[in-house]
PDB file of N, CA and C in Angstrom:
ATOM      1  N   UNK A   1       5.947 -24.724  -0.045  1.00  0.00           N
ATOM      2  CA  UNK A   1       4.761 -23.903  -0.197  1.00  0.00           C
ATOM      3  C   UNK A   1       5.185 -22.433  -0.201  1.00  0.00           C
ATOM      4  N   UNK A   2       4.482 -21.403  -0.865  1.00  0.00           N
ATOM      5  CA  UNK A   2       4.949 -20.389  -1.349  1.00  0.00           C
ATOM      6  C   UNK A   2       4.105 -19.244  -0.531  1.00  0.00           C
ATOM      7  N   UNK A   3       5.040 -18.478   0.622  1.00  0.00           N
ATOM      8  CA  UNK A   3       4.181 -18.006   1.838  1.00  0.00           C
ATOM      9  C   UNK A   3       3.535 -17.140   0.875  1.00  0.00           C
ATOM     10  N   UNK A   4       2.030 -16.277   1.620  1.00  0.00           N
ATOM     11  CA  UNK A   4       0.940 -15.582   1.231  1.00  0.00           C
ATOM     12  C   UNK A   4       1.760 -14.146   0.708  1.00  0.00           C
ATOM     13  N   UNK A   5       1.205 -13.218   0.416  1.00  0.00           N
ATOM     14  CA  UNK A   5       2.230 -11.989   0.149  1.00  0.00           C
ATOM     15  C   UNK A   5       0.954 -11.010   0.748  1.00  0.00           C
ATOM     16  N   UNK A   6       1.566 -10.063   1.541  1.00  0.00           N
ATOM     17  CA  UNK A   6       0.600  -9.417   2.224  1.00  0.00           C
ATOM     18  C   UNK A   6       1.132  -8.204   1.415  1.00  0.00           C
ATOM     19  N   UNK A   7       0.000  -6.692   1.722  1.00  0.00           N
ATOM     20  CA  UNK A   7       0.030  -5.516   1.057  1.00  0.00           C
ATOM     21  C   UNK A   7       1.448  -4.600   1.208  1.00  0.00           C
ATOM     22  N   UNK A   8       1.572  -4.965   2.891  1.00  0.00           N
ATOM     23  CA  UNK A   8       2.641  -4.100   3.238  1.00  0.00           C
ATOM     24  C   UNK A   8       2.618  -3.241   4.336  1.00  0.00           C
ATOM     25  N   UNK A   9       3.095  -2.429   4.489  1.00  0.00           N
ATOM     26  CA  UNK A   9       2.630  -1.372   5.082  1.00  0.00           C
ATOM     27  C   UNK A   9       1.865  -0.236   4.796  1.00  0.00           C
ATOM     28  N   UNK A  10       1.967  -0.294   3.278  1.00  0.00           N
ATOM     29  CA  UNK A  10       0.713   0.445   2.649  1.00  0.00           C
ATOM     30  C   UNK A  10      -0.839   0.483   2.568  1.00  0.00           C
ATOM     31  N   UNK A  11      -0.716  -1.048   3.100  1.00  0.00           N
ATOM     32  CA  UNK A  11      -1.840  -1.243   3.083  1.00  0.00           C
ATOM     33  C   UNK A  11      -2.625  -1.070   4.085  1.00  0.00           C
ATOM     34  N   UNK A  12      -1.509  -1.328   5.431  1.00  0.00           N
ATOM     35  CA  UNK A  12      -1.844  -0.274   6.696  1.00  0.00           C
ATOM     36  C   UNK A  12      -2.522   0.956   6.934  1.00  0.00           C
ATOM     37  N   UNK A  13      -1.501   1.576   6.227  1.00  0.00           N
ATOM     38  CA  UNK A  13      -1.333   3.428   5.883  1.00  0.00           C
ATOM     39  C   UNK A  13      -2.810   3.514   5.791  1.00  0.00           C
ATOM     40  N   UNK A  14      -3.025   3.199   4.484  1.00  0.00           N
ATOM     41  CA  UNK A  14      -3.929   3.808   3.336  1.00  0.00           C
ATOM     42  C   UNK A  14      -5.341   2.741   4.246  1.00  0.00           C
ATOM     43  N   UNK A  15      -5.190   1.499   4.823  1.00  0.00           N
ATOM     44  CA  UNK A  15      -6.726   1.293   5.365  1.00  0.00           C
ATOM     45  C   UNK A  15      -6.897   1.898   6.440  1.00  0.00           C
ATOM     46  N   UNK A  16      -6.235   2.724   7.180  1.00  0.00           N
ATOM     47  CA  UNK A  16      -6.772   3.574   7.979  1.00  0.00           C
ATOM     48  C   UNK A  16      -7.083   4.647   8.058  1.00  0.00           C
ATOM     49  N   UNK A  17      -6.849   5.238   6.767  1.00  0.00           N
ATOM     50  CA  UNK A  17      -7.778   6.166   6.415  1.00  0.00           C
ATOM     51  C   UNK A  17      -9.316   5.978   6.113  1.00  0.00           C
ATOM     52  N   UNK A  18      -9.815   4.412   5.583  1.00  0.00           N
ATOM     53  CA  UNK A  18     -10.659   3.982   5.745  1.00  0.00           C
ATOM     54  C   UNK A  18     -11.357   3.633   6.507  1.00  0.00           C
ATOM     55  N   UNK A  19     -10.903   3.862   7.874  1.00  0.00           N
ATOM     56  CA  UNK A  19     -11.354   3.766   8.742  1.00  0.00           C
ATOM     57  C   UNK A  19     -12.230   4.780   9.322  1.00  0.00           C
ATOM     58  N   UNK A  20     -11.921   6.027   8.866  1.00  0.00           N
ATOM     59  CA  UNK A  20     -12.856   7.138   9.813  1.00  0.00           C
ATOM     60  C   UNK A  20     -14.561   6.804  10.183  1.00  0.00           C
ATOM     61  N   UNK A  21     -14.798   7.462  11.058  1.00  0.00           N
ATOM     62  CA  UNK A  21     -16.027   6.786  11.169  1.00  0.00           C
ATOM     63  C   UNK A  21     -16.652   8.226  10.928  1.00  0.00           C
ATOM     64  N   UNK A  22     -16.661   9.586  11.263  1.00  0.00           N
ATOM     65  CA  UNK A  22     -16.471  10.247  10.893  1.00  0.00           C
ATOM     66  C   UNK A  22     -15.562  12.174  10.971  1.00  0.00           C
ATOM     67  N   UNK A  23     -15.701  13.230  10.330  1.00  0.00           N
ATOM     68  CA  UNK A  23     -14.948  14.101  10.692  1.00  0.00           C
ATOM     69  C   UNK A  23     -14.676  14.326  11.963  1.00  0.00           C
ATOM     70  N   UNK A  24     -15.875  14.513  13.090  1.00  0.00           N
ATOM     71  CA  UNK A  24     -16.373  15.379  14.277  1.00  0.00           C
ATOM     72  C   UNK A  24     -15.511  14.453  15.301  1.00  0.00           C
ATOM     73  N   UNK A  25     -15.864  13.122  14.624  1.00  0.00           N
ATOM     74  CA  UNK A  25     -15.490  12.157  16.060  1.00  0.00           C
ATOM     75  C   UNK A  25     -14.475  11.096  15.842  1.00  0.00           C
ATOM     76  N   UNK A  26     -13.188  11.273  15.568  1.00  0.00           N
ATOM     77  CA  UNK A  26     -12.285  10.279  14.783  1.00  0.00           C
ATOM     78  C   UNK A  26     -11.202  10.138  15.957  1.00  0.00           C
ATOM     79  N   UNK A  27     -11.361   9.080  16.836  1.00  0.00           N
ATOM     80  CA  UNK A  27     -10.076   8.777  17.871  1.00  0.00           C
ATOM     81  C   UNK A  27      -9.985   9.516  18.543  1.00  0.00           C
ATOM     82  N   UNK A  28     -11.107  10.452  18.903  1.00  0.00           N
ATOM     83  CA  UNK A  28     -11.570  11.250  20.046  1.00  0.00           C
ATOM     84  C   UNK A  28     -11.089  12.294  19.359  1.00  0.00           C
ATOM     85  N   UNK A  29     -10.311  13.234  18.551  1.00  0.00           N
ATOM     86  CA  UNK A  29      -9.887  14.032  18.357  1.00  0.00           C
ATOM     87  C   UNK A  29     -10.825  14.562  17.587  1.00  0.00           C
ATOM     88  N   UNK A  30     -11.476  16.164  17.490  1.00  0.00           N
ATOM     89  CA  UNK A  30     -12.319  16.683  17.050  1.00  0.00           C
ATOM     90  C   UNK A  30     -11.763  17.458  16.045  1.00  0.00           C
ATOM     91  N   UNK A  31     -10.650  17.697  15.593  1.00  0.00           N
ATOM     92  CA  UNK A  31      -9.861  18.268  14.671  1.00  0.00           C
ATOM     93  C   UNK A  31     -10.150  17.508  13.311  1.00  0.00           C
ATOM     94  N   UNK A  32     -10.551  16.151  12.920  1.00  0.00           N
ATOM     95  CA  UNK A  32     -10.607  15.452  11.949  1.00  0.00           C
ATOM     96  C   UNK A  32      -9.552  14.896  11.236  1.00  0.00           C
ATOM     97  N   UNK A  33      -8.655  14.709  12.560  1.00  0.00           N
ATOM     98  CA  UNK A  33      -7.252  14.347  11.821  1.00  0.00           C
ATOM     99  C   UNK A  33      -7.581  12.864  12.390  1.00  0.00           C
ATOM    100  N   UNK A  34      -6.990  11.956  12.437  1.00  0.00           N
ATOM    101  CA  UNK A  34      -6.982  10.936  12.462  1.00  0.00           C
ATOM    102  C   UNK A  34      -5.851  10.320  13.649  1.00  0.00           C
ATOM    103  N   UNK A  35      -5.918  10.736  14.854  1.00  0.00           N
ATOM    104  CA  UNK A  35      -5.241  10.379  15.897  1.00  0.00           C
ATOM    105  C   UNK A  35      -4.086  11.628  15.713  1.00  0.00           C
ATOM    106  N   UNK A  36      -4.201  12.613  15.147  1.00  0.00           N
ATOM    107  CA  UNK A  36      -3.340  13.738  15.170  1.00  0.00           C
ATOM    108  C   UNK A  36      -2.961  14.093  13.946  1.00  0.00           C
ATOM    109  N   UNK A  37      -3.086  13.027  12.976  1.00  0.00           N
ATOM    110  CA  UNK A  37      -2.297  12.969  11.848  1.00  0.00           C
ATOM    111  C   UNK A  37      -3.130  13.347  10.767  1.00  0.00           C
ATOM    112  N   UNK A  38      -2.792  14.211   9.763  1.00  0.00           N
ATOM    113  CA  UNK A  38      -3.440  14.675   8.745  1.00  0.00           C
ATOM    114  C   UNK A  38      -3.702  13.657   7.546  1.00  0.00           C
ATOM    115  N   UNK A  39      -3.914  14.108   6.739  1.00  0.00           N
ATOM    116  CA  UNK A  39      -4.422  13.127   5.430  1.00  0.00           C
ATOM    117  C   UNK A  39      -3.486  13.447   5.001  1.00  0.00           C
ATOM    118  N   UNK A  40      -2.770  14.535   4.679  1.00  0.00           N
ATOM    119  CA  UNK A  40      -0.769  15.054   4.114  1.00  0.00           C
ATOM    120  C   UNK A  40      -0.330  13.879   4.804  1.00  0.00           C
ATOM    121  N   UNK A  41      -0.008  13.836   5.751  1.00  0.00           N
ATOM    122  CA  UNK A  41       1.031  13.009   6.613  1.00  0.00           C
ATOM    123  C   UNK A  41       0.167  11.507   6.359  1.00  0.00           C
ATOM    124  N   UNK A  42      -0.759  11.181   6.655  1.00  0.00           N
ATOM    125  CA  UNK A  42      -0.995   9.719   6.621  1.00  0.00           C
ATOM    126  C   UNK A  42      -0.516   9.182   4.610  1.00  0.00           C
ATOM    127  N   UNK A  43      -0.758  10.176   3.370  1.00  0.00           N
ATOM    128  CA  UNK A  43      -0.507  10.381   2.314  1.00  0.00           C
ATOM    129  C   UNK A  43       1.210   9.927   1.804  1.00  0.00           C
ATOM    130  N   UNK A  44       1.717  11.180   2.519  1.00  0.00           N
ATOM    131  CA  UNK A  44       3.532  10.538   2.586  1.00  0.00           C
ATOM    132  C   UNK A  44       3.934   9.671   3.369  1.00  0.00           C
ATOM    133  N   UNK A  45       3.415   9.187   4.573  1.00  0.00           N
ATOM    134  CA  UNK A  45       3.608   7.776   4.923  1.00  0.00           C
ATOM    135  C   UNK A  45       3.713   6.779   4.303  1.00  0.00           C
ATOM    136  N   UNK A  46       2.674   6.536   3.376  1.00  0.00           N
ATOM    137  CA  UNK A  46       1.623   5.818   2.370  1.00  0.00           C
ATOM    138  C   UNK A  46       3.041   5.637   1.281  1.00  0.00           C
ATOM    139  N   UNK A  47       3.397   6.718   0.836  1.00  0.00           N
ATOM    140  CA  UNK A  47       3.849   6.801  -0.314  1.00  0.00           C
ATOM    141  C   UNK A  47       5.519   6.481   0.555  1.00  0.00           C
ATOM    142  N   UNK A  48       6.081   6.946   1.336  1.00  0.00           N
ATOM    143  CA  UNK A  48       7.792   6.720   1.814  1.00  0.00           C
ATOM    144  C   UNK A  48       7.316   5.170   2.187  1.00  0.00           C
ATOM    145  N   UNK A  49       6.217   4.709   2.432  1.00  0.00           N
ATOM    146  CA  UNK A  49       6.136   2.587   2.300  1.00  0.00           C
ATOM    147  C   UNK A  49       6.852   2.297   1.183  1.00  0.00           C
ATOM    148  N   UNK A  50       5.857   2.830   0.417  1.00  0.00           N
ATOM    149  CA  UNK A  50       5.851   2.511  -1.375  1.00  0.00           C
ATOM    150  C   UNK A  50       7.132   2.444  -1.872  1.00  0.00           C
ATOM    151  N   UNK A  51       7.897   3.495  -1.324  1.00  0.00           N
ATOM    152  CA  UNK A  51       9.644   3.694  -1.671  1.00  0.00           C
ATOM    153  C   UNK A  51       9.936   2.348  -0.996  1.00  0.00           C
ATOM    154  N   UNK A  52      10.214   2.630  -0.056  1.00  0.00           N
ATOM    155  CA  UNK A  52      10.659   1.249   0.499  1.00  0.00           C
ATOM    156  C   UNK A  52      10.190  -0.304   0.595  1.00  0.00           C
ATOM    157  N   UNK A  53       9.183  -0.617   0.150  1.00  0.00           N
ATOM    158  CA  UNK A  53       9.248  -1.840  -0.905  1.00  0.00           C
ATOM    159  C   UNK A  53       9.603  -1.682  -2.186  1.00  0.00           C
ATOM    160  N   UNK A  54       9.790  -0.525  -2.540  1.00  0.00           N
ATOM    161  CA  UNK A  54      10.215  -0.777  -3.897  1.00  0.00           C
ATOM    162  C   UNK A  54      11.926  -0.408  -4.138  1.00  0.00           C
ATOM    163  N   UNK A  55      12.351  -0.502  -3.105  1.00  0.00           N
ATOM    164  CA  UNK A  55      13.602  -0.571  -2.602  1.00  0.00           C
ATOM    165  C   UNK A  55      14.075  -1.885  -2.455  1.00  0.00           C
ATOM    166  N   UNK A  56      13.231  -2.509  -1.508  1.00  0.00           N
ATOM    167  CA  UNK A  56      13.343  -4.180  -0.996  1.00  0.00           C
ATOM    168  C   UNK A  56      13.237  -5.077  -1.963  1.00  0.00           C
ATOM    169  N   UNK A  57      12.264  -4.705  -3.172  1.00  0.00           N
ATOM    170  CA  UNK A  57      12.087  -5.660  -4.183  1.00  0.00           C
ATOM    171  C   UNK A  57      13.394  -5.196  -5.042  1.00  0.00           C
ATOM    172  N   UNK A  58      13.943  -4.006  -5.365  1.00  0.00           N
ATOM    173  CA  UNK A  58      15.141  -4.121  -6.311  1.00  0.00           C
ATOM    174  C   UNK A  58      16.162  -4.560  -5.328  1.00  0.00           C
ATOM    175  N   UNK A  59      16.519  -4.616  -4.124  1.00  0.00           N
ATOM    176  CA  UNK A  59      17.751  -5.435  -3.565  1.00  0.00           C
ATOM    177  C   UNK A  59      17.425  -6.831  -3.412  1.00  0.00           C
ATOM    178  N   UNK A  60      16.286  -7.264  -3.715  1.00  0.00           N
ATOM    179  CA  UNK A  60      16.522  -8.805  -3.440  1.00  0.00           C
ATOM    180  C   UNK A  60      16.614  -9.217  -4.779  1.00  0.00           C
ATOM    181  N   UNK A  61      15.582  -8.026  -5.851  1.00  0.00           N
ATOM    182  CA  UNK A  61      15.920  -9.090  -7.440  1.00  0.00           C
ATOM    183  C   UNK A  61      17.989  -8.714  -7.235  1.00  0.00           C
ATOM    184  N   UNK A  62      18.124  -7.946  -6.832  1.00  0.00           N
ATOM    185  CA  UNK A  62      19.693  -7.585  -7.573  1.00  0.00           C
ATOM    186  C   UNK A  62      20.669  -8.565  -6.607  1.00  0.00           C
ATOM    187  N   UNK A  63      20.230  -9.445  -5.323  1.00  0.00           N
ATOM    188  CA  UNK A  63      20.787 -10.249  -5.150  1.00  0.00           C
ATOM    189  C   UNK A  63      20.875 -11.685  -5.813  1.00  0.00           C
ATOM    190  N   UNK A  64      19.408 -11.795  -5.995  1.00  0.00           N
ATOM    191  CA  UNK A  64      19.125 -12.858  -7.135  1.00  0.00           C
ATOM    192  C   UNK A  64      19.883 -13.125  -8.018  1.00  0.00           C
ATOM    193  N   UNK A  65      20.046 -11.889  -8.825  1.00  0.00           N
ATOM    194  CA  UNK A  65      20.828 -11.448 -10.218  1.00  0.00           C
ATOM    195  C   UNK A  65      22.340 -12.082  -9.919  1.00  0.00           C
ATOM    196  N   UNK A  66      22.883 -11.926  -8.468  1.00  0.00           N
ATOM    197  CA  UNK A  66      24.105 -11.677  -8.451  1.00  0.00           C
ATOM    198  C   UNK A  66      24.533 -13.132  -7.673  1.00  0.00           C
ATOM    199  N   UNK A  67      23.413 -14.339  -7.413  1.00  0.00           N
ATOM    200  CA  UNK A  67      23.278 -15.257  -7.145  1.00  0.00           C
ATOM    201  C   UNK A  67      24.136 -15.116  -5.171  1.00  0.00           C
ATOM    202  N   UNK A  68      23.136 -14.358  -4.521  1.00  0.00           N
ATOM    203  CA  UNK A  68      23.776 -14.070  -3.317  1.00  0.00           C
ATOM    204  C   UNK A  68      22.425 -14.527  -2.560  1.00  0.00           C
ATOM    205  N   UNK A  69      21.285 -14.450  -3.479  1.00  0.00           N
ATOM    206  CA  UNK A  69      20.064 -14.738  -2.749  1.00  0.00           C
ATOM    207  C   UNK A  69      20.093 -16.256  -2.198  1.00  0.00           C
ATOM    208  N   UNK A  70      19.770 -16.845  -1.068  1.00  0.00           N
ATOM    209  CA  UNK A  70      19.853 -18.332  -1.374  1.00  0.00           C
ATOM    210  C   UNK A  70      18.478 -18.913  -1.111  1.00  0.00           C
ATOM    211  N   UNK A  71      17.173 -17.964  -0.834  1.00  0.00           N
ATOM    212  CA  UNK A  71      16.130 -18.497  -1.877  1.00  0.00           C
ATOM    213  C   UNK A  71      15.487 -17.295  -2.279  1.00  0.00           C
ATOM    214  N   UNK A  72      15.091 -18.048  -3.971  1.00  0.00           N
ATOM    215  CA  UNK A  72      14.624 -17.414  -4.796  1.00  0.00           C
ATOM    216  C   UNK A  72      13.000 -16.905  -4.283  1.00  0.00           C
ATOM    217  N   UNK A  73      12.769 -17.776  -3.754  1.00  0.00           N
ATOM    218  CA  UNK A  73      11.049 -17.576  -3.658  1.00  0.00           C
ATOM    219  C   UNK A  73      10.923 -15.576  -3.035  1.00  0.00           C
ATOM    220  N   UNK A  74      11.862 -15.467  -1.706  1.00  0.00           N
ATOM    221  CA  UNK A  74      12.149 -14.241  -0.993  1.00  0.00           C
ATOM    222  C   UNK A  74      12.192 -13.076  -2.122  1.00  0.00           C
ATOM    223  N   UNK A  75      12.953 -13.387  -3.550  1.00  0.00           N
ATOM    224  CA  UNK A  75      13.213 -12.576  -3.946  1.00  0.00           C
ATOM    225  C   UNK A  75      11.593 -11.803  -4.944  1.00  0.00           C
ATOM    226  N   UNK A  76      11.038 -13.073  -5.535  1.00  0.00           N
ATOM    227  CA  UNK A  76       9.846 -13.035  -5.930  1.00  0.00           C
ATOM    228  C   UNK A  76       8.698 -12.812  -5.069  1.00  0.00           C
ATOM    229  N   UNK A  77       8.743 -13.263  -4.062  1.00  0.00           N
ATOM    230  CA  UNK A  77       7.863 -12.284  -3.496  1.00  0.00           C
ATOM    231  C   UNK A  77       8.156 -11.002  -3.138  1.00  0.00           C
ATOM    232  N   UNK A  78       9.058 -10.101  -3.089  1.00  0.00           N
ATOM    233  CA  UNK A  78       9.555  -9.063  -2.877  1.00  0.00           C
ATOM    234  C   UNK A  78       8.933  -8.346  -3.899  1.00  0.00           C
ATOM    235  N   UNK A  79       9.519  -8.938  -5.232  1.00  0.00           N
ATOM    236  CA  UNK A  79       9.317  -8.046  -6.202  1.00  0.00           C
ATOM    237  C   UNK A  79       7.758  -8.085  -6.844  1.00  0.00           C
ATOM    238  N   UNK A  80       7.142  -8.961  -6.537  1.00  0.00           N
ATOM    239  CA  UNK A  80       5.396  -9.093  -6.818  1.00  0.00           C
ATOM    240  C   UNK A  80       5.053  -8.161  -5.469  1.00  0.00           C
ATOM    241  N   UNK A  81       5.413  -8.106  -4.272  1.00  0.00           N
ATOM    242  CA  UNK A  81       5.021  -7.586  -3.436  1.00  0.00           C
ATOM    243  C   UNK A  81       4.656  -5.770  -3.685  1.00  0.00           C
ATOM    244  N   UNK A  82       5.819  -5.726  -4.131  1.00  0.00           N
ATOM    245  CA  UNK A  82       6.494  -4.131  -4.894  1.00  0.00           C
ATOM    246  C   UNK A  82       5.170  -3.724  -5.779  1.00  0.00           C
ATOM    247  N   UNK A  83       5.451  -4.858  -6.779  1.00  0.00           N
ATOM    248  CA  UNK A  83       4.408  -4.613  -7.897  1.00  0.00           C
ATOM    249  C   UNK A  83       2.850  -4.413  -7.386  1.00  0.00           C
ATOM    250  N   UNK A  84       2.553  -5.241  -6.004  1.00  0.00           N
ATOM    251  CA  UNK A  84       1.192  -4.962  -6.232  1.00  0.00           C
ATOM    252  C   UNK A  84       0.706  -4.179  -5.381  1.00  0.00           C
ATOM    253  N   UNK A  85       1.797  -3.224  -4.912  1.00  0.00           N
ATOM    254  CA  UNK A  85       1.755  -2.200  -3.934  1.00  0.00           C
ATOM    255  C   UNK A  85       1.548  -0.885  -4.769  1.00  0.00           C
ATOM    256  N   UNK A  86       2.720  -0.449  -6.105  1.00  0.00           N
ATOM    257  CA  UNK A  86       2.303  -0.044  -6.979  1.00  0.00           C
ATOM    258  C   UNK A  86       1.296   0.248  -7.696  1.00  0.00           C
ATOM    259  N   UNK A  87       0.162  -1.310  -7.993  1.00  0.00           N
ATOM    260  CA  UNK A  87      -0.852  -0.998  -8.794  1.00  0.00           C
ATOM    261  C   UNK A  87      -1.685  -0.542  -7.712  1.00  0.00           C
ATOM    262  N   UNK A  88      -1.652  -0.928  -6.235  1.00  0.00           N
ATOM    263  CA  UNK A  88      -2.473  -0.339  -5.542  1.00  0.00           C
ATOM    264  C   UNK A  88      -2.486   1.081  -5.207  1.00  0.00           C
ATOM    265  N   UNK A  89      -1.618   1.558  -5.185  1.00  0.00           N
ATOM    266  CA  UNK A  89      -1.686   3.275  -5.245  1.00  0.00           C
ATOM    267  C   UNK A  89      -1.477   3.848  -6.617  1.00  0.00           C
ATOM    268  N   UNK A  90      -1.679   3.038  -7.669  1.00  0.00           N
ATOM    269  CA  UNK A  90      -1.925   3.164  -8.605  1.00  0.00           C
ATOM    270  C   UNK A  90      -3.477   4.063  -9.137  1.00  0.00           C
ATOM    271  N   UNK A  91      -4.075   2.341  -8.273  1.00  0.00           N
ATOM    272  CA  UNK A  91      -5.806   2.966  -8.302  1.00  0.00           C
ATOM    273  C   UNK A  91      -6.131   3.853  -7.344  1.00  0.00           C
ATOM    274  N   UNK A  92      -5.413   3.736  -6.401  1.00  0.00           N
ATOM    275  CA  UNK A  92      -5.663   5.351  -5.173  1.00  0.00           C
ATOM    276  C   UNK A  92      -5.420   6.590  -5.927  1.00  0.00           C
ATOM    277  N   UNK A  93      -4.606   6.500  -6.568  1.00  0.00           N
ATOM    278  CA  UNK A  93      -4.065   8.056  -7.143  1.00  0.00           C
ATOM    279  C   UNK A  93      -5.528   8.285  -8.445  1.00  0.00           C
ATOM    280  N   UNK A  94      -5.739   7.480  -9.074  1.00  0.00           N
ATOM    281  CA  UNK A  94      -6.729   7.128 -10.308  1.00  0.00           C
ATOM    282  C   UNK A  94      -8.492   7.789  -9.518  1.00  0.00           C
ATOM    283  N   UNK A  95      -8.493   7.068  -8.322  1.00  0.00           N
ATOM    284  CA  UNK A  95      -9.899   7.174  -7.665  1.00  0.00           C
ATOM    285  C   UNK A  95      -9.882   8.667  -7.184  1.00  0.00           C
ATOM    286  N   UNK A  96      -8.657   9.327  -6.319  1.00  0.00           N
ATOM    287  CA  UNK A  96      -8.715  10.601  -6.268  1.00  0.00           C
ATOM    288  C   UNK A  96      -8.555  11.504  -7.665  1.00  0.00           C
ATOM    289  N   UNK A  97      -8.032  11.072  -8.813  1.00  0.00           N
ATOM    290  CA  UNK A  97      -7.995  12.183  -9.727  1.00  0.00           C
ATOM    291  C   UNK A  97     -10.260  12.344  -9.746  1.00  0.00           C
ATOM    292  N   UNK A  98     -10.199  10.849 -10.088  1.00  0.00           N
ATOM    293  CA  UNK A  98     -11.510  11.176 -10.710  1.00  0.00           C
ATOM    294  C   UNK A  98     -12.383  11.969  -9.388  1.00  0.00           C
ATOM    295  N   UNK A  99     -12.648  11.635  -8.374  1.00  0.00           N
ATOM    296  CA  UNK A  99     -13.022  12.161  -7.252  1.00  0.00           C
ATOM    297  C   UNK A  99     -12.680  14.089  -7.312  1.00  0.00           C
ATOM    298  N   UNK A 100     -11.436  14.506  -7.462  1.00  0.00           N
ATOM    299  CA  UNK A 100     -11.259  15.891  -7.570  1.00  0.00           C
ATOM    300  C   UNK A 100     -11.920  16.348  -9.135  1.00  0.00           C
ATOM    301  N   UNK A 101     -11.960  15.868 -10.154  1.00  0.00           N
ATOM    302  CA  UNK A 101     -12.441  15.617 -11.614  1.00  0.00           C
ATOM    303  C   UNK A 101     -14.266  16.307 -10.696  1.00  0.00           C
ATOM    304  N   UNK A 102     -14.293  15.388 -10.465  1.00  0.00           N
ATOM    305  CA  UNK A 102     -16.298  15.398 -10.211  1.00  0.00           C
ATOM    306  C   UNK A 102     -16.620  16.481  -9.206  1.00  0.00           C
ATOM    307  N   UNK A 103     -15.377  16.732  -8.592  1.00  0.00           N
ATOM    308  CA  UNK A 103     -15.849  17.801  -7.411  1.00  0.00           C
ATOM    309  C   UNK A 103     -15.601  19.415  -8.407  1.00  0.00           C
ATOM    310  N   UNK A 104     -14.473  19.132  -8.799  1.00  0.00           N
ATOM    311  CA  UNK A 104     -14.701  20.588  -9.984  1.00  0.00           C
ATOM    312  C   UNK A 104     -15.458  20.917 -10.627  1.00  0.00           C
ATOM    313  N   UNK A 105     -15.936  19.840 -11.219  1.00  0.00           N
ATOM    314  CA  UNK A 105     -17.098  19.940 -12.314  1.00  0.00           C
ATOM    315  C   UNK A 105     -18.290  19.999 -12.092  1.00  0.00           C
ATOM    316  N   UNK A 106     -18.964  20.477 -10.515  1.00  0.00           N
ATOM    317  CA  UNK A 106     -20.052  20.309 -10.178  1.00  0.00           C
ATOM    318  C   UNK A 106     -20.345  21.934 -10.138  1.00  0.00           C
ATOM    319  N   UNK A 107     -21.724  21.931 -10.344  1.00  0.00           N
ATOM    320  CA  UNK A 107     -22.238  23.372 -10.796  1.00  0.00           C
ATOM    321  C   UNK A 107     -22.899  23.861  -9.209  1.00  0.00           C
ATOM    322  N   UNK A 108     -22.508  24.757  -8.919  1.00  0.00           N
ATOM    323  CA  UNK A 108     -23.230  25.749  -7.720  1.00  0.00           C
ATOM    324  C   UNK A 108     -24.702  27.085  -7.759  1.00  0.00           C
TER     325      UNK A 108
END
């Protein structure tokens, strides 16, 4: 059986930013950071994950390749893992363009 493939740690990152409940009152901290941490920093977190599954998925395909892997399944999920970590900050990056898009374009 072919274990589940979870998001990652990205998916960590980036759902706890979803989490705020809101600015004033976020983990007691009244700053609106998110337990101290900015939206910069929770952002490159997010993204140094992203490196590193997509690190993990090219060393396991390149063990594969080099027949060092001794199962394949590890290596495929690695590299689907990669991939769907990708399309997911794919659409993060997509939802904030349009999001900054609509905030420019609004008339005062």
């Amino acid at each position: 059986m072919i274990p589940p493939i979870s998001i990652g740690s990205l998916g960590a990152s980036v759902g706890s930013i979803g989490n705020l409940s809101s600015p004033a009152t976020v983990n007691g901290a009244s700053n609106g950071a998110a337990g101290g941490q900015s939206f910069g920093d929770a952002l490159t977190n997010a993204i140094g994950a992203l490196e590193t599954t997509q690190a993990n998925a090219t060393q396991a395909s390149q063990q594969l390749a080099t027949g060092q892997a001794t199962d394949p399944t590890k290596a495929i999920t690695a590299v689907e893992n990669a991939s769907l970590s990708m399309d997911f900050a794919s659409q993060i990056r997509n939802q904030l363009d349009t999001a900054a898009t609509t905030l420019f374009q609004t008339q005062v």
